[in-house]
Protein backbone atom coordinates (compact mmCIF):
# COMPACT_ATOMS: atom_id res chain seq x y z
CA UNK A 1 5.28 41.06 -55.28
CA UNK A 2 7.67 41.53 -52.67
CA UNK A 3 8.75 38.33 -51.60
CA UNK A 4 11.14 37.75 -48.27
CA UNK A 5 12.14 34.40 -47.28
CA UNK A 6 12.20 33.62 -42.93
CA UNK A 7 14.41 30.94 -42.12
CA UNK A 8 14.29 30.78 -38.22
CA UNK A 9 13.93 27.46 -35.89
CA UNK A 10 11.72 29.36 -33.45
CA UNK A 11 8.19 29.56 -33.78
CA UNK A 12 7.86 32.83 -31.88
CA UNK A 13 10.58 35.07 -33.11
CA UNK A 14 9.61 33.65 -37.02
CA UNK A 15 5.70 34.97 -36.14
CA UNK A 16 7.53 38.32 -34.98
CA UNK A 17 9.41 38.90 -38.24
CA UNK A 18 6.54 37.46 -40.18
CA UNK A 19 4.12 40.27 -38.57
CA UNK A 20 5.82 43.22 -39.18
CA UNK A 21 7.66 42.37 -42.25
CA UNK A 22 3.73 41.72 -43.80
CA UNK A 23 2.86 45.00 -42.43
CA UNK A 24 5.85 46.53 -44.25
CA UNK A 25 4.12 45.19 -47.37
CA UNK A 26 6.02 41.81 -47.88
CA UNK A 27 5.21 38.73 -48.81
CA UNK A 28 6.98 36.13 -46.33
CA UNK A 29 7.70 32.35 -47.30
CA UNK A 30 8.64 30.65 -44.00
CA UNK A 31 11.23 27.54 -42.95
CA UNK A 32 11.60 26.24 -39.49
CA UNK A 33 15.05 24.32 -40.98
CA UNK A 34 18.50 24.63 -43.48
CA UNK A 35 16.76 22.17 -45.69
CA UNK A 36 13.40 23.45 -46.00
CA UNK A 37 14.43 26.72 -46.38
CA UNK A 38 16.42 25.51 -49.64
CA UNK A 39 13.77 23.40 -51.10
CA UNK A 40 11.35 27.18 -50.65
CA UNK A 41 13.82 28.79 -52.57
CA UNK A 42 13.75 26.53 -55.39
CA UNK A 43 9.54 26.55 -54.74
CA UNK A 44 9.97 30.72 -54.61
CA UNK A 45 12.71 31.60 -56.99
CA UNK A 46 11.34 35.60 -57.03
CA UNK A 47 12.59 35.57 -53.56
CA UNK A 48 14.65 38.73 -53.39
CA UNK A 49 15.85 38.68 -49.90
CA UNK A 50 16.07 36.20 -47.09
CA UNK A 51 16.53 36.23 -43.58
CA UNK A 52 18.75 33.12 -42.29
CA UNK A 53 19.27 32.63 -38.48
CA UNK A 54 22.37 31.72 -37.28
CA UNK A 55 21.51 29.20 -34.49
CA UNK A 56 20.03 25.85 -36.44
CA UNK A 57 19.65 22.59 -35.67
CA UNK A 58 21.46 19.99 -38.10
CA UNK A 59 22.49 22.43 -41.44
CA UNK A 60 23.15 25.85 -39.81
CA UNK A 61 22.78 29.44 -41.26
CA UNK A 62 26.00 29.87 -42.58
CA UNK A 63 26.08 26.46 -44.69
CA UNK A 64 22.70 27.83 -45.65
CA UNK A 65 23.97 30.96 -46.99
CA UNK A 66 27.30 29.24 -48.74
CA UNK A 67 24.92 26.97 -50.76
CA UNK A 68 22.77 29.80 -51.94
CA UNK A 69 25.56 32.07 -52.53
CA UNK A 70 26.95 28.92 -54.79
CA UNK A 71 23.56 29.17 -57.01
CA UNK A 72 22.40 32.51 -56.86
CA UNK A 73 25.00 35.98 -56.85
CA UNK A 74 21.42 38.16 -56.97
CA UNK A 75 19.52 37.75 -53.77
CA UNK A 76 19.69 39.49 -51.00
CA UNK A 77 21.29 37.39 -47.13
CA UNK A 78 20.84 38.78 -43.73
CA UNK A 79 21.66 36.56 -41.30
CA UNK A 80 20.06 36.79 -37.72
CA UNK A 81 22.12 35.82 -34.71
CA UNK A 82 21.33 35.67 -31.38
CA UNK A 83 25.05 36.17 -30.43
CA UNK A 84 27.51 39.30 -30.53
CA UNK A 85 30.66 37.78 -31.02
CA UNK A 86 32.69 39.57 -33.66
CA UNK A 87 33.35 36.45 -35.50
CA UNK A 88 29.78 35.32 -35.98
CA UNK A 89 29.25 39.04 -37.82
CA UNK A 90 32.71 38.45 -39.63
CA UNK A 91 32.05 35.23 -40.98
CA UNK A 92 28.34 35.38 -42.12
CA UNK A 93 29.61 38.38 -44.55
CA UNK A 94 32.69 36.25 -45.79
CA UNK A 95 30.52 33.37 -46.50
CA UNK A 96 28.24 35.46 -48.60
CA UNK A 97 25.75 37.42 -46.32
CA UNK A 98 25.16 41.52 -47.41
CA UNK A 99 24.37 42.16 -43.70
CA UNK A 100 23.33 40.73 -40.15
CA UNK A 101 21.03 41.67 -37.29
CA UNK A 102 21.37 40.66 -34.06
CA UNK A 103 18.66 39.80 -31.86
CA UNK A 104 16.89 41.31 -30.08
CA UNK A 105 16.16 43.74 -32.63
CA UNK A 106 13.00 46.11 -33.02
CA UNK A 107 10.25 45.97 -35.88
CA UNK A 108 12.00 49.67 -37.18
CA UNK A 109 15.64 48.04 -37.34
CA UNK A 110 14.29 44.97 -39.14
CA UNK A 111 12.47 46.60 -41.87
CA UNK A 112 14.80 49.08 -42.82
CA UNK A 113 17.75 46.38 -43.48
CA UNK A 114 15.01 44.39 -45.12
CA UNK A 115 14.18 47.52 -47.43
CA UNK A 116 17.42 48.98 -48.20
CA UNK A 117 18.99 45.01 -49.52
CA UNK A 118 15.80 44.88 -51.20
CA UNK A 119 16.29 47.83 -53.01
CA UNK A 120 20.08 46.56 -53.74
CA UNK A 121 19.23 43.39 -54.73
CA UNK A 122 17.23 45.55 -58.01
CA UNK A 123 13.71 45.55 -56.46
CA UNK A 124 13.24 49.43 -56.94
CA UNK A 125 14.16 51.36 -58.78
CA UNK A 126 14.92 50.56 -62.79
CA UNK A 127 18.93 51.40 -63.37
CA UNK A 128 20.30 53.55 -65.92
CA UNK A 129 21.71 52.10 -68.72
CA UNK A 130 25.68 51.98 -70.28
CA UNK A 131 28.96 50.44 -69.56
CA UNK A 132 31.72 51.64 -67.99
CA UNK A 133 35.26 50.27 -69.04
CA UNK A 134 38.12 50.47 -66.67
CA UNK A 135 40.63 48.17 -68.05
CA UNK A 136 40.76 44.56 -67.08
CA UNK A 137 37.41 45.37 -65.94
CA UNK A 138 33.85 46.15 -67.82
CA UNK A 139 30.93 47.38 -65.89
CA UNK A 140 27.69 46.80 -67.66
CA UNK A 141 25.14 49.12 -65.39
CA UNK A 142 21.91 47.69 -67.71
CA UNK A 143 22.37 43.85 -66.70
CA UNK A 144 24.33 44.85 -63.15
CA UNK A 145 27.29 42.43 -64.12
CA UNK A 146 31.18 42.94 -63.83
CA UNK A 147 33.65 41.23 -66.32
CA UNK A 148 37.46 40.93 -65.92
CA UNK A 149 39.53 40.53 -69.12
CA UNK A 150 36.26 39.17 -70.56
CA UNK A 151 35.43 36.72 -68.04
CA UNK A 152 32.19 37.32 -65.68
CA UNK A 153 33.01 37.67 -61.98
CA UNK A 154 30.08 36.55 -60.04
CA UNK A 155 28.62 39.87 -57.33
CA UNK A 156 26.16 40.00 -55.34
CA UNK A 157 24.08 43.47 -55.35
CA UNK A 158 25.75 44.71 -53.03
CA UNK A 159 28.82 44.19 -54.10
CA UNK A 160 28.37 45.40 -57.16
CA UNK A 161 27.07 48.45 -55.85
CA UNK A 162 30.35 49.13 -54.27
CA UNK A 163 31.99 48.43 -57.74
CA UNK A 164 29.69 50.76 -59.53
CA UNK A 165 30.62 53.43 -56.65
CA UNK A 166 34.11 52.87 -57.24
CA UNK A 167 34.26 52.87 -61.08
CA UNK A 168 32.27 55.45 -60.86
CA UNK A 169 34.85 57.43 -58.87
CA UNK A 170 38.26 56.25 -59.70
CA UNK A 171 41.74 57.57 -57.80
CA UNK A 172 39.10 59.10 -55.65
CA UNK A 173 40.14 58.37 -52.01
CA UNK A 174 35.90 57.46 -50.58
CA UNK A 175 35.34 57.34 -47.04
CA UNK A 176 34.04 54.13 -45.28
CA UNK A 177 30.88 56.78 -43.74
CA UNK A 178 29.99 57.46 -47.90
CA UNK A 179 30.48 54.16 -48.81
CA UNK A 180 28.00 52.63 -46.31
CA UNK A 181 25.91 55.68 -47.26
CA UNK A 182 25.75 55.13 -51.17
CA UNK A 183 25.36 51.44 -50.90
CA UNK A 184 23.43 50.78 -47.70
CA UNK A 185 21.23 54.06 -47.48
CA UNK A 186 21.52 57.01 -44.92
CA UNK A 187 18.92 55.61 -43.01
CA UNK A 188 21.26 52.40 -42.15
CA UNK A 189 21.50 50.93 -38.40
CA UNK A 190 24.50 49.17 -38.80
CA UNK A 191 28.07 49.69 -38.24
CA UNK A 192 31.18 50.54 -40.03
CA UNK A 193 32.81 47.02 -40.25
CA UNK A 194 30.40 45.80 -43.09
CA UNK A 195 32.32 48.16 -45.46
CA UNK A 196 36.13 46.31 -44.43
CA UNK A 197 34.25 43.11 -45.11
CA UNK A 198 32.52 43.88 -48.04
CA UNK A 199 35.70 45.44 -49.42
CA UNK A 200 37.32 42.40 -48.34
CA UNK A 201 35.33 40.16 -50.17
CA UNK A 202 35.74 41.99 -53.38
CA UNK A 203 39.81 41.92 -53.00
CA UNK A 204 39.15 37.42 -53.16
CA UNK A 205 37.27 38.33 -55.95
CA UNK A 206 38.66 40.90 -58.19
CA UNK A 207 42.57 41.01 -57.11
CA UNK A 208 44.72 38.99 -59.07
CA UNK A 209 46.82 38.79 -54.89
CA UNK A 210 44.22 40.01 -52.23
CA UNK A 211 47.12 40.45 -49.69
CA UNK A 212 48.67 42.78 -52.60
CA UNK A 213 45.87 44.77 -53.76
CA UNK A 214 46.10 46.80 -56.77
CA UNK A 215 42.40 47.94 -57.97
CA UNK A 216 40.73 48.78 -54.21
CA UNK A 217 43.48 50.52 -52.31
CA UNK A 218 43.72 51.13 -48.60
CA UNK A 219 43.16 54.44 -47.52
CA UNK A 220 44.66 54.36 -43.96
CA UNK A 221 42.63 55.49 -41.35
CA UNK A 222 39.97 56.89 -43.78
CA UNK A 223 38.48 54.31 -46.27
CA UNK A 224 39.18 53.31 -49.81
CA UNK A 225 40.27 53.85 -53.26
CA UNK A 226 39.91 52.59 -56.67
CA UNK A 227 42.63 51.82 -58.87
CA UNK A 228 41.62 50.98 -61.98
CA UNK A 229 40.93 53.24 -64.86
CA UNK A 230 42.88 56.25 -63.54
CA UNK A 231 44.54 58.75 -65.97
């Protein structure tokens, strides 16, 4: 069953998403506020992806996403905003989104973010199996988790995608254009940004300084590259 959760205050945009994300095949659990949309997790817990708006009365989206994020490193967050400000889009993804949408935004757009985070957050395909050890770090590609000198850093799916992309390819200088390809899909509407975020995200998490990065170096003017585990 693939289950989505809709957290959005108004009744007529919610019945929008709810629509066409059923006729994409989903199964949608609904919640008009911060709160409810909490308890439905706890009611839902095979919810792989949710949808959080922005714009809330009382507990907005983004304390929304921080609390799940504290709980749960494995489900899917797009957050829905009304607005276009760059620092609504910037801050969502540091406090723990994989992606946003901003409204108004068409049945096509909807379900393909919907589908490709689904797929991330391991409701596809079954992964291969095997570790890969790039010293501090271990990569174990069976139970998608990431340890530094033996202790667990908590990803979400897409972050760990990027991780497995990097490890995958280390001293290899990877463009921000494959990057968003590998992790979000070819078929992805968004923009370039969610890659420096993303990336950004990762240096908080994995970098013993973020402001002096060793493991994901800056490729100016092109993308990234990974540092660990080289020759």
């Amino acid at each position: 069953m693939k289950k989505v959760l809709v957290l959005e205050d108004e009744a007529n945009i919610r019945s929008f998403v709810v629509i066409n994300l059923k006729r994409a095949g989903y199964v949608t659990v609904e919640a008009e506020t911060g709160e409810e949309a909490l308890q439905q997790l706890k009611l839902n817990p095979d919810v792989k992806v949710a949808l959080l708006d922005i714009m809330l009365p009382g507990m907005d989206g983004f304390e929304v996403c921080r609390r799940i994020r504290a709980g749960n490193s494995q489900i899917g967050i797009i957050m829905l905003t009304a607005r276009t400000q760059e620092m609504d889009k910037v801050t969502g993804l540091m406090t723990g989104a994989d992606d946003y949408v901003t409204k108004p935004f068409s049945p096509a757009e909807l379900t393909a973010r919907v589908d490709a985070l689904y797929r991330r957050a391991g409701g596809g395909a079954a992964e291969e199996s095997g570790e890969i050890s790039q010293p501090p770090f271990l990569l174990n590609i069976r139970n998608r988790t990431l340890e530094k000198n033996g202790q667990r850093v908590k990803l979400t799916q897409v972050e760990y995608s990027i991780v497995k992309l990097f490890m995958e390819n280390p001293g290899k200088a990877l463009s921000r254009e494959e990057i968003l390809d590998t992790v979000w899909g070819r078929d992805y509407f968004g923009e370039l940004k969610i890659v420096d975020v993303n990336i950004r995200r990762l240096r908080i998490k994995l970098e013993d300084d973020a402001t002096n990065p060793v493991y994901i170096n800056t490729v100016w003017g092109y993308g990234y590259k990974w540092g660990a585990g080289e020759a």
